[in-house]
Protein backbone atom coordinates (compact mmCIF):
# COMPACT_ATOMS: atom_id res chain seq x y z
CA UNK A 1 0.00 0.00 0.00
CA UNK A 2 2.47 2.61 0.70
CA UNK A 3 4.75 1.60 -2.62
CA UNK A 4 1.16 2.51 -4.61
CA UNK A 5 0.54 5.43 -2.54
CA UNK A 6 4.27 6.62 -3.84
CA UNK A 7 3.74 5.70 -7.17
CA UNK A 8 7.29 4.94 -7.70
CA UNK A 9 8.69 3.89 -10.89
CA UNK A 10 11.96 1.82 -9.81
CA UNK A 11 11.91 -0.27 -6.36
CA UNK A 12 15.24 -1.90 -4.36
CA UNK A 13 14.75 -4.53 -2.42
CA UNK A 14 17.19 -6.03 -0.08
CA UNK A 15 17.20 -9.51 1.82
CA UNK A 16 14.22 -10.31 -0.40
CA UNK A 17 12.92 -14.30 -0.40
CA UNK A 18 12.33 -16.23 -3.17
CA UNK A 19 11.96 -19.63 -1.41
CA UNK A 20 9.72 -21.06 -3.92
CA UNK A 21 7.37 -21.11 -7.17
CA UNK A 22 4.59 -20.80 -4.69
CA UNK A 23 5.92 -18.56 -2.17
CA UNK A 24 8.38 -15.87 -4.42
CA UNK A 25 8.28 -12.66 -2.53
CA UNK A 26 9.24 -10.23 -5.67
CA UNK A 27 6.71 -11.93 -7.51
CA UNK A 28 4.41 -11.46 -4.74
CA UNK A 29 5.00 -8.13 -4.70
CA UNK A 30 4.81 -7.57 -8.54
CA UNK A 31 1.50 -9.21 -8.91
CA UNK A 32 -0.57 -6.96 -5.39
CA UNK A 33 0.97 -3.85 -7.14
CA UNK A 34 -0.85 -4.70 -10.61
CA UNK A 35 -3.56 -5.81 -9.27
CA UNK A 36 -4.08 -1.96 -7.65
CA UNK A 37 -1.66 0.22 -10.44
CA UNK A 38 -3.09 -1.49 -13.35
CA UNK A 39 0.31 -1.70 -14.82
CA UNK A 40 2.55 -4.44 -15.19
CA UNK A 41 6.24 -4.44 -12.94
CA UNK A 42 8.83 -6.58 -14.32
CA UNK A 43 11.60 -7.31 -11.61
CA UNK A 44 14.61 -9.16 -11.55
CA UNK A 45 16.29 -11.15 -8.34
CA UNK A 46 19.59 -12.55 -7.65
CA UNK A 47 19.99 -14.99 -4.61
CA UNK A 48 22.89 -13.40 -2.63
CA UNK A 49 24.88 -16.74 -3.41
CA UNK A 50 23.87 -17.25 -6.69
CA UNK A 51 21.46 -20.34 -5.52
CA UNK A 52 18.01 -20.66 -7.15
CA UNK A 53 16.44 -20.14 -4.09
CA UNK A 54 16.61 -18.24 -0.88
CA UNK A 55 17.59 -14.47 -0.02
CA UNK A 56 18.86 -12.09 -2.66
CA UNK A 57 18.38 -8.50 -3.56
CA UNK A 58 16.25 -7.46 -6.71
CA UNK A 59 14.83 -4.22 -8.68
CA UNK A 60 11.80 -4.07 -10.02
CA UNK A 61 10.16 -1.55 -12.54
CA UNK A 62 6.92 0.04 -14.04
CA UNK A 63 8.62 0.60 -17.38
CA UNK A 64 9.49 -2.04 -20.03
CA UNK A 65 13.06 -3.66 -19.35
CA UNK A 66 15.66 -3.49 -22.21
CA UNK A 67 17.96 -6.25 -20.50
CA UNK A 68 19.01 -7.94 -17.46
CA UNK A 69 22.09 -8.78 -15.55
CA UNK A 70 23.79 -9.67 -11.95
CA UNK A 71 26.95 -10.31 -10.55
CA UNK A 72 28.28 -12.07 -7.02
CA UNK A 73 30.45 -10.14 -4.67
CA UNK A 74 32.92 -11.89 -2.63
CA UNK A 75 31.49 -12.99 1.22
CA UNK A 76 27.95 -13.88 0.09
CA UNK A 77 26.77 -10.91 -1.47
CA UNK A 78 25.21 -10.20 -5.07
CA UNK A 79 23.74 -7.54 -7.07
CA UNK A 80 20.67 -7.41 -9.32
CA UNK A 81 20.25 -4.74 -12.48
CA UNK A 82 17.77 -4.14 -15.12
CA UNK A 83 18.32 -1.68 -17.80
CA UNK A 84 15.12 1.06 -19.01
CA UNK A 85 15.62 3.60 -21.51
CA UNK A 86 13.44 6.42 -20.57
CA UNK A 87 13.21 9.59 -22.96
CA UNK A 88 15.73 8.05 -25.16
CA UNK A 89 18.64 7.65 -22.07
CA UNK A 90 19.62 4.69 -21.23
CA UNK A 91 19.20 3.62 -17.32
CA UNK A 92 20.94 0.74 -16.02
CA UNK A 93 19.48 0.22 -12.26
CA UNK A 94 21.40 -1.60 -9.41
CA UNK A 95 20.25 -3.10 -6.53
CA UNK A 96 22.44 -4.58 -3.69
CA UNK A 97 23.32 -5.57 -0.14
CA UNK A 98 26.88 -4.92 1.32
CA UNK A 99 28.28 -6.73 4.31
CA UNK A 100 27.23 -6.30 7.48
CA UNK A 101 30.03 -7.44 9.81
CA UNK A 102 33.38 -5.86 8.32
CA UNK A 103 34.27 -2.35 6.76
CA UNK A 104 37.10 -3.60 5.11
CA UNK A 105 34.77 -6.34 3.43
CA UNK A 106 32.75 -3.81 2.55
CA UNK A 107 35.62 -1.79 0.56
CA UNK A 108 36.34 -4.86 -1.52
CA UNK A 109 33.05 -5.47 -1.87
CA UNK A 110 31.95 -1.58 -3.07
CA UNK A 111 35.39 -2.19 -5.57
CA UNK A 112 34.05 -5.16 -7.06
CA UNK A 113 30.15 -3.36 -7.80
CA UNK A 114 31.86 -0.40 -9.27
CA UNK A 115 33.85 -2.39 -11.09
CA UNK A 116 31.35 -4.72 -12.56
CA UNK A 117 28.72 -1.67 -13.16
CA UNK A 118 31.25 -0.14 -15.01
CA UNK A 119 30.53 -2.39 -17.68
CA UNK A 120 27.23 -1.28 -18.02
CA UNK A 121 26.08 1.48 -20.17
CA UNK A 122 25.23 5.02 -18.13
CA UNK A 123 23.39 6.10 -16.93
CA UNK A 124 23.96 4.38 -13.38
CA UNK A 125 21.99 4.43 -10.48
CA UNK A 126 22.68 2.29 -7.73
CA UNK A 127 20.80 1.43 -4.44
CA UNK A 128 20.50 -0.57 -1.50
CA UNK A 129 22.31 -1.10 1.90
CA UNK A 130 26.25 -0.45 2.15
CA UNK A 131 26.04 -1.26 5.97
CA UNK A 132 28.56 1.34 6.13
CA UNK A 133 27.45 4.85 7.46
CA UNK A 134 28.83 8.63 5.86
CA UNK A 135 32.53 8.96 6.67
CA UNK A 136 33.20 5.30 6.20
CA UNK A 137 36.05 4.11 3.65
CA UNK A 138 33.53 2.10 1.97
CA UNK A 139 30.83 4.95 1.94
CA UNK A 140 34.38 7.19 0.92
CA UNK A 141 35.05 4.71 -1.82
CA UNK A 142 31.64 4.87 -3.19
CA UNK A 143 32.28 9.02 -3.57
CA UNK A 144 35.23 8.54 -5.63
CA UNK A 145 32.89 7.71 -9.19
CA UNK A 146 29.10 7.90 -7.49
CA UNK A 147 27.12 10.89 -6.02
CA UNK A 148 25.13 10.08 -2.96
CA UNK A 149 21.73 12.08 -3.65
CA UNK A 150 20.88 11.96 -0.28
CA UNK A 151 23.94 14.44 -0.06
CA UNK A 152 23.33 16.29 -3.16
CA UNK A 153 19.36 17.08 -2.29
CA UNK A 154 20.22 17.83 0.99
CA UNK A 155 22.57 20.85 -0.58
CA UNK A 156 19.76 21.97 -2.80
CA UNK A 157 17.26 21.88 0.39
CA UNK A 158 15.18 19.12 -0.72
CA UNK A 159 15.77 16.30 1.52
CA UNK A 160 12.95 15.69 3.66
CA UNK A 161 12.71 13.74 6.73
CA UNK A 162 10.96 13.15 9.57
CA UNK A 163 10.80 14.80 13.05
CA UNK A 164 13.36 13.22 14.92
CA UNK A 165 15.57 12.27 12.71
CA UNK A 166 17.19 15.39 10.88
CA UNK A 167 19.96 13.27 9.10
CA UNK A 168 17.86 11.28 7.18
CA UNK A 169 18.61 7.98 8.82
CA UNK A 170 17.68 5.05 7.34
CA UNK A 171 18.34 2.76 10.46
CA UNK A 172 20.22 4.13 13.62
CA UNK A 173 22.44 5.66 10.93
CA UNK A 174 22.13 6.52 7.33
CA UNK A 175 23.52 2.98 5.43
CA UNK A 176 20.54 3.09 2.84
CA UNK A 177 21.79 4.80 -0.50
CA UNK A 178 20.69 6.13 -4.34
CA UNK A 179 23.91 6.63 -5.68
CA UNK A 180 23.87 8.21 -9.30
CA UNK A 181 27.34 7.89 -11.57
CA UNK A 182 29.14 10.82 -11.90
CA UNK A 183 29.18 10.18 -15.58
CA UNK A 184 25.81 10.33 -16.01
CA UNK A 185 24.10 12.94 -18.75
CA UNK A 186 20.76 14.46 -18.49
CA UNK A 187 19.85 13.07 -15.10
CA UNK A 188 19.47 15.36 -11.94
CA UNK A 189 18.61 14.84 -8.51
CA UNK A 190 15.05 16.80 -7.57
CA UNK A 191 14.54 15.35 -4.16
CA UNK A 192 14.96 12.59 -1.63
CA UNK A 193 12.78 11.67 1.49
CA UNK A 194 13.30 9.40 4.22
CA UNK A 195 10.24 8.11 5.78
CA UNK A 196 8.79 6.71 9.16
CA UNK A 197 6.44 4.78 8.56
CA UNK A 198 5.75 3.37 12.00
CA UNK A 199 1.94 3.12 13.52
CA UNK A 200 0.15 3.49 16.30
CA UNK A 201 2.58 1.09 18.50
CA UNK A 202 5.40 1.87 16.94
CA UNK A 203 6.03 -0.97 14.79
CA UNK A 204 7.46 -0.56 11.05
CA UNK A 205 6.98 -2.96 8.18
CA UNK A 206 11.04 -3.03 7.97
CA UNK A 207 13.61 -2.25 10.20
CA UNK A 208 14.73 0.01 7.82
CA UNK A 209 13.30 3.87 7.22
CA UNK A 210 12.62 3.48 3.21
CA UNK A 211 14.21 6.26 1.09
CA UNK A 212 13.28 7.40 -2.21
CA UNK A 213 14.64 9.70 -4.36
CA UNK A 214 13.20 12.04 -7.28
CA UNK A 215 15.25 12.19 -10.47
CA UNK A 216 14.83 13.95 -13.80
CA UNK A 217 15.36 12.35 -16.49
CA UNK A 218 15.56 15.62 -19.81
């Protein structure tokens, strides 16, 4: 309900179950948001092994998918992408999962993405959870060829957040990121938002604050 209430047009998902034909989270997902969009969302999941089966990371879309691909980090970790091409730019659209015990696993790790998603056309957008807070080497590492929007709203004054939370924290920190390529053309941040969705008892869906972020695509 809130992902329809959004109307976004791209989606991350991390630690995301596909366990079976019968009981395949992303396609659960994909198939409640038709049934109350009308539209059709095409998604594509990786298994954070590579395994047919189990917990991975995907991205899913509104818009008709060009092409496909994923890649396995070291220490268990994968990353999903599907390509768009959306007023005649080409998107390629990342979606992964970082380790969550070591910084300098994470390093390697954040090499090895930016490595592999170099091979794919720009524009490049990546999401998902680094593990690694601002001021980190891997977060550091991530600056050296990606803009964090978070960061680059936040300097235009449009980053919004909730009361209580004035850094835009995703968990007890901010390890949830939209990074765009530097090398991107004709692609801007507009916004990002950081939201709390918690209820009446304080319980979330996630134990993560879900971010989104606003691009223009000219």
């Amino acid at each position: 309900a809130f992902i329809v209430q959004q109307r976004p047009d791209v989606i991350s998902f991390n630690e995301i179950n596909n366990n079976s034909s019968t009981n395949n989270h992303p396609q659960i997902i994909a198939d409640k948001l038709k049934a109350q969009t009308g539209q059709n969302w095409t998604y594509h999941w990786i298994q954070k092994t590579g395994l047919a089966r189990g917990e991975g990371e995907a991205v899913m879309t509104r818009f008709p998918v060009d092409s496909v691909d994923d890649f396995l980090l070291s220490v268990s970790r994968s990353v999903a992408m599907l390509r768009v091409n959306l007023n005649g730019r080409n998107l390629s659209l990342f979606s992964t999962h970082l380790d969550h015990q070591s910084s300098t696993t994470r390093v390697t790790q954040v090499k090895q993405l930016v490595a592999w998603a170099a091979s794919q056309p720009e524009n490049r957008i990546i999401a998902g959870d680094l593990n690694g807070w601002p001021g980190t080497n891997e977060h550091k590492e991530m600056l050296k060829t990606y803009n964090d929007s978070w960061i680059v709203a936040k300097a235009a004054g449009t980053a919004v957040t909730f009361a209580g939370n004035p850094d835009g924290n995703s968990r007890d920190t901010r390890i949830d990121y939209i990074f765009q390529s530097k090398g991107t053309t004709g692609v801007s941040v507009v916004g990002a938002r950081v939201f709390d969705l918690r209820d009446a008892s304080g319980v979330r869906p996630s134990d993560h604050n879900p971010l989104i972020v606003t691009f223009r695509v000219d």
